[in-house]
PDB file of N, CA and C in Angstrom:
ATOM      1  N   UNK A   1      13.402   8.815   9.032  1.00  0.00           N
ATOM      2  CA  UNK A   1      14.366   9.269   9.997  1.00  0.00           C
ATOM      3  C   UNK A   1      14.028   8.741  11.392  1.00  0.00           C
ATOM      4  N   UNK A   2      13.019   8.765  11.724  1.00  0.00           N
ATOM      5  CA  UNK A   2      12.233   8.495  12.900  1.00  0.00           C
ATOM      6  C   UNK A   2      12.744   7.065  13.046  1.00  0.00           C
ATOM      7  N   UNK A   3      11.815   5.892  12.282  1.00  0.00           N
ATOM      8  CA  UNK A   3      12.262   4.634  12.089  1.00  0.00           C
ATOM      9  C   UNK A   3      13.983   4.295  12.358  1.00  0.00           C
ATOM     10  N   UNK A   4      14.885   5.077  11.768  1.00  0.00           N
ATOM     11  CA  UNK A   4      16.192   4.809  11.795  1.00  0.00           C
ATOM     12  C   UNK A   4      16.568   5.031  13.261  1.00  0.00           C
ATOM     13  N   UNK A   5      16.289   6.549  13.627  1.00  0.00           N
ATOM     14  CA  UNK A   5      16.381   6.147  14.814  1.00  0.00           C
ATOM     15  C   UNK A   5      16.535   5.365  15.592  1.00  0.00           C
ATOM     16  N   UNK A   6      14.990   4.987  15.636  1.00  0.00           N
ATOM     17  CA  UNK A   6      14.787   4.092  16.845  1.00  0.00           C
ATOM     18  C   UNK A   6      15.603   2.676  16.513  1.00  0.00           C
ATOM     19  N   UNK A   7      15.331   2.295  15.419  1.00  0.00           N
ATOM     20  CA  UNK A   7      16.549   1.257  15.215  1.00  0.00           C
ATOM     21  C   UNK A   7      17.869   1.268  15.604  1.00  0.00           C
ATOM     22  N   UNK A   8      18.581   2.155  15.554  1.00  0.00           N
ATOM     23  CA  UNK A   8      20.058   2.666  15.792  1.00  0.00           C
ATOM     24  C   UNK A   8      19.920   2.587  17.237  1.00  0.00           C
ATOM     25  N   UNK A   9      18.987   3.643  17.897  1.00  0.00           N
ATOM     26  CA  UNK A   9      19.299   4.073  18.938  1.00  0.00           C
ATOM     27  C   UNK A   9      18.380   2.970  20.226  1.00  0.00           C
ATOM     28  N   UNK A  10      17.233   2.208  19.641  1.00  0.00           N
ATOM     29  CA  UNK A  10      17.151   0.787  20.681  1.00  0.00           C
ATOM     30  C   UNK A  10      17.732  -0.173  19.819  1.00  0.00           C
ATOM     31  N   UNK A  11      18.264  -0.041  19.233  1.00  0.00           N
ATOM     32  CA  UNK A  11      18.535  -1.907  18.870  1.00  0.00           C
ATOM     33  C   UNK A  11      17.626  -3.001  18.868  1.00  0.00           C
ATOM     34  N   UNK A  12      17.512  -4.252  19.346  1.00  0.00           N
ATOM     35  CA  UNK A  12      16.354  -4.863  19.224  1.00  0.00           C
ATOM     36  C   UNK A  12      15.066  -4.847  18.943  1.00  0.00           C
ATOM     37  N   UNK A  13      14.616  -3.509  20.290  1.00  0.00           N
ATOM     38  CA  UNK A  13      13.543  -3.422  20.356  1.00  0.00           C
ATOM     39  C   UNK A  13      13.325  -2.138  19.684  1.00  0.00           C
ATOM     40  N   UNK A  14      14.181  -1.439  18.843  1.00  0.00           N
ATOM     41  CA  UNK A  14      13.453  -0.685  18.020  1.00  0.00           C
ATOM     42  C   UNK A  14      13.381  -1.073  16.625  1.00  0.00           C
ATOM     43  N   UNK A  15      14.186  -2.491  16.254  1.00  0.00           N
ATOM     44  CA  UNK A  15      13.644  -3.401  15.179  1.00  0.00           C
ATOM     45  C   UNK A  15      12.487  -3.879  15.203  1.00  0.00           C
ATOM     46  N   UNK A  16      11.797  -4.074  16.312  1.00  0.00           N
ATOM     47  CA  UNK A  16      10.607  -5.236  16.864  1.00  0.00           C
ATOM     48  C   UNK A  16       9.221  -4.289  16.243  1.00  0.00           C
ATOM     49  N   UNK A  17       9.128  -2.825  16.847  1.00  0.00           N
ATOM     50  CA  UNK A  17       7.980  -2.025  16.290  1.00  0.00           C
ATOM     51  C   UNK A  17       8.071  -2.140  14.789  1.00  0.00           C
ATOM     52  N   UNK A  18       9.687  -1.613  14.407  1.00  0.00           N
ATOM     53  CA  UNK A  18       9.409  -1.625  12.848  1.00  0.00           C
ATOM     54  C   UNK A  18       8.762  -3.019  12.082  1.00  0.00           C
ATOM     55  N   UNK A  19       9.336  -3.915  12.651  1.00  0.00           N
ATOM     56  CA  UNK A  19       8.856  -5.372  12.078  1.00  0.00           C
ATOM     57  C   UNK A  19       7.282  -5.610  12.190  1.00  0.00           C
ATOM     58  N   UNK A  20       7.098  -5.429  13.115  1.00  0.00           N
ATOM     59  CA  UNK A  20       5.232  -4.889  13.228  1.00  0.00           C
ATOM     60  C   UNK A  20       4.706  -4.215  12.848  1.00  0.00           C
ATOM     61  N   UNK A  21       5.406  -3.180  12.171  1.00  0.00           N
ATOM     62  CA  UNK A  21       5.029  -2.424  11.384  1.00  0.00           C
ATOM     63  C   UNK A  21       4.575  -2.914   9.910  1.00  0.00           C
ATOM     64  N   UNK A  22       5.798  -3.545   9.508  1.00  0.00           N
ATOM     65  CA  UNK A  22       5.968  -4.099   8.465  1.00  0.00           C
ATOM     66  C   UNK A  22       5.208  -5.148   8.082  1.00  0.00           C
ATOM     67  N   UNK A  23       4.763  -5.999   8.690  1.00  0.00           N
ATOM     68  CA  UNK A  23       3.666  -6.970   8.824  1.00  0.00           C
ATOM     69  C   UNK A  23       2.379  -7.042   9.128  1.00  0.00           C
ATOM     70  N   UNK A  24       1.885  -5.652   9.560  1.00  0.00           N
ATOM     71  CA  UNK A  24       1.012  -4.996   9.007  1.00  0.00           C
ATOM     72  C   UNK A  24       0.514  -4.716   8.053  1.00  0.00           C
ATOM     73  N   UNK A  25       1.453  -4.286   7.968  1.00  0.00           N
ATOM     74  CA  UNK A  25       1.218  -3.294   6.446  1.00  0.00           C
ATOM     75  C   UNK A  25       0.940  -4.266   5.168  1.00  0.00           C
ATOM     76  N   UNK A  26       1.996  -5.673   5.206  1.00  0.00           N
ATOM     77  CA  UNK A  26       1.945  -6.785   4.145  1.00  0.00           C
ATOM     78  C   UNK A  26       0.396  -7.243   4.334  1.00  0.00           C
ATOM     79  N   UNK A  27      -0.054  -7.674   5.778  1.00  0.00           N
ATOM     80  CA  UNK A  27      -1.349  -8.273   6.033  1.00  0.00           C
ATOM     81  C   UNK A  27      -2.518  -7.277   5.757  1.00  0.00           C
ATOM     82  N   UNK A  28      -2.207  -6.098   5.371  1.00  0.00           N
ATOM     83  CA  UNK A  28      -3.633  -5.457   4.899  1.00  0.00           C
ATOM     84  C   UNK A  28      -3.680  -4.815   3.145  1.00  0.00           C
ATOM     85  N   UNK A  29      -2.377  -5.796   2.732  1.00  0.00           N
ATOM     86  CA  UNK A  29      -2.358  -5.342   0.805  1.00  0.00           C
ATOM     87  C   UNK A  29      -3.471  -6.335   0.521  1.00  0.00           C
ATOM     88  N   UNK A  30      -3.372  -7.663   0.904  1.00  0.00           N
ATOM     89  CA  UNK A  30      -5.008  -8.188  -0.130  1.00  0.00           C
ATOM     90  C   UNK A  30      -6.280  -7.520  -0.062  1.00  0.00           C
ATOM     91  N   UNK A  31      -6.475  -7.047   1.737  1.00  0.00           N
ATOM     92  CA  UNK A  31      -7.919  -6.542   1.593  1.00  0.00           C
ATOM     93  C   UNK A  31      -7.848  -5.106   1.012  1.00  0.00           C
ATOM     94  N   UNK A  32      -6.887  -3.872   1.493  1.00  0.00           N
ATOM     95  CA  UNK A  32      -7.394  -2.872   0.026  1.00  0.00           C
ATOM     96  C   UNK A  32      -6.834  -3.478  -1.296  1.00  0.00           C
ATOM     97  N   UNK A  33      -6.174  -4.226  -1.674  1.00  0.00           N
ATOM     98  CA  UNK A  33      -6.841  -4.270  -3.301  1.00  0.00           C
ATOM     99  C   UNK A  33      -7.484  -4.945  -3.541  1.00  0.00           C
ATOM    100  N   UNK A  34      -8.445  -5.325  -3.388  1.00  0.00           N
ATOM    101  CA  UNK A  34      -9.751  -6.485  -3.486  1.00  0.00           C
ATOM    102  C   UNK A  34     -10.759  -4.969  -2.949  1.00  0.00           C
ATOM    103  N   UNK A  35     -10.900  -4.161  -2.032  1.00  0.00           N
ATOM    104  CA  UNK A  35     -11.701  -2.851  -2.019  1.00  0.00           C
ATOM    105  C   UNK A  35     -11.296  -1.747  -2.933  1.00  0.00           C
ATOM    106  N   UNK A  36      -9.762  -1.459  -3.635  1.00  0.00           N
ATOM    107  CA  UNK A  36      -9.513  -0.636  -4.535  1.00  0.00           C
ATOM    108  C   UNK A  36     -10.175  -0.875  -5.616  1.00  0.00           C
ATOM    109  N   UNK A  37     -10.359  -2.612  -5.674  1.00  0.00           N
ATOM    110  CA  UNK A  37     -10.820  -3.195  -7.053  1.00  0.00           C
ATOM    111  C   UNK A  37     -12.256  -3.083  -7.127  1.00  0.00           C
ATOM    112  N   UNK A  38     -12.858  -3.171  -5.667  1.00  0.00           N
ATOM    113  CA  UNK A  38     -14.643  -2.937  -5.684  1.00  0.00           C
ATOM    114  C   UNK A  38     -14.563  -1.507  -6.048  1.00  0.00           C
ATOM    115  N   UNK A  39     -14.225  -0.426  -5.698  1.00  0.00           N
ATOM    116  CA  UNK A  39     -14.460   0.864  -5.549  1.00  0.00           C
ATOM    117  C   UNK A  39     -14.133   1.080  -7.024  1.00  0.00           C
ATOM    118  N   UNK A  40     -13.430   1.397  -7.889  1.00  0.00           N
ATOM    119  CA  UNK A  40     -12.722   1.828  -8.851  1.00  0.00           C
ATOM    120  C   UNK A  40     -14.329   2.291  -9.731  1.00  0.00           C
ATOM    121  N   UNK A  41     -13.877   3.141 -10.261  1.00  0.00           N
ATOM    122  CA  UNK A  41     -14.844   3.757 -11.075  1.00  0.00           C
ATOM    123  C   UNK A  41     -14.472   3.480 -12.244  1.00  0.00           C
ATOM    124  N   UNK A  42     -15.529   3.060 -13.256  1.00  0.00           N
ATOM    125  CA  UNK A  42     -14.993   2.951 -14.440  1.00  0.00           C
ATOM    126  C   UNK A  42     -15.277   3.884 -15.540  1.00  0.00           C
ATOM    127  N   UNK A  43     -13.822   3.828 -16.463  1.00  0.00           N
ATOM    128  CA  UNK A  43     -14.079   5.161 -17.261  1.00  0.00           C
ATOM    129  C   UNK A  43     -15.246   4.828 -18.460  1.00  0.00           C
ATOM    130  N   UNK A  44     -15.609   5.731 -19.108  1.00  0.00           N
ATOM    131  CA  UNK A  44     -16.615   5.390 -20.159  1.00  0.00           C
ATOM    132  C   UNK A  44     -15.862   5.492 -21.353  1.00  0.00           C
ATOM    133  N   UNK A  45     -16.579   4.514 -22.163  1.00  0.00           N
ATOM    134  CA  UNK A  45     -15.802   4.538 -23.467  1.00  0.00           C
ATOM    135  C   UNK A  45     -15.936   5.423 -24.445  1.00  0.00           C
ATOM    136  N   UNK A  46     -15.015   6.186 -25.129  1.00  0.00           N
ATOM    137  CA  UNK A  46     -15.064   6.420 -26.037  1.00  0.00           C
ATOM    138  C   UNK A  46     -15.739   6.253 -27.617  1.00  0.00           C
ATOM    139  N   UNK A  47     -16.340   6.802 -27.898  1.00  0.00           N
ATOM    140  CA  UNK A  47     -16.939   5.782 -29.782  1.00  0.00           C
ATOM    141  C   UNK A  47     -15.715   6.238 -30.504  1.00  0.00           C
ATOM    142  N   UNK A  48     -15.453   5.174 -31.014  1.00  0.00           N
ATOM    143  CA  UNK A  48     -14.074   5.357 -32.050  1.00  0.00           C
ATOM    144  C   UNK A  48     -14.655   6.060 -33.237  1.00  0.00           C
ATOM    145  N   UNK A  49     -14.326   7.052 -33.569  1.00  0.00           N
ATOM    146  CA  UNK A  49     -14.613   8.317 -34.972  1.00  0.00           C
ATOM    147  C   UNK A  49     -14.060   7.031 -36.335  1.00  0.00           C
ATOM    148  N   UNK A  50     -14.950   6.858 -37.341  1.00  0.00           N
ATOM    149  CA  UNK A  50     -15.049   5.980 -38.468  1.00  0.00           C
ATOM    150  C   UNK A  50     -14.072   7.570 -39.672  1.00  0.00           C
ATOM    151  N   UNK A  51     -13.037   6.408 -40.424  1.00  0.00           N
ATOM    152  CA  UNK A  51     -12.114   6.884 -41.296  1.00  0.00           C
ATOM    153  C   UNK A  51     -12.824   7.392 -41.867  1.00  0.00           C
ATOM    154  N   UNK A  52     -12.507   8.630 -42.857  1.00  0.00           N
ATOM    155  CA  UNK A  52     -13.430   9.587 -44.035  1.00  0.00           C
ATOM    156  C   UNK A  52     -13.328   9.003 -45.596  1.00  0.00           C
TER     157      UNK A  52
END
């Protein structure tokens, strides 16, 4: 709502924050998932139960 706002209600320059916003946000997806991918905990396996 906020965002719309300011779009609606500056025009240009309330496109300009959102766009910086937005390009932000794109320029920091490689480094957390490359740290989501260091961090991740891994689950432990299961032993598969042998047929009777």
């Amino acid at each position: 709502m906020v965002a719309t706002g300011a779009v609606v209600g500056w025009g240009w320059f309330g496109c300009l924050p959102l766009g910086v916003m937005f390009l932000v946000a794109g320029l920091l997806v490689p480094s957390t998932a490359r740290w989501a991918e260091r961090t991740r905990t891994r689950t432990p396996t299961v032993p598969q139960r042998q047929a009777a």
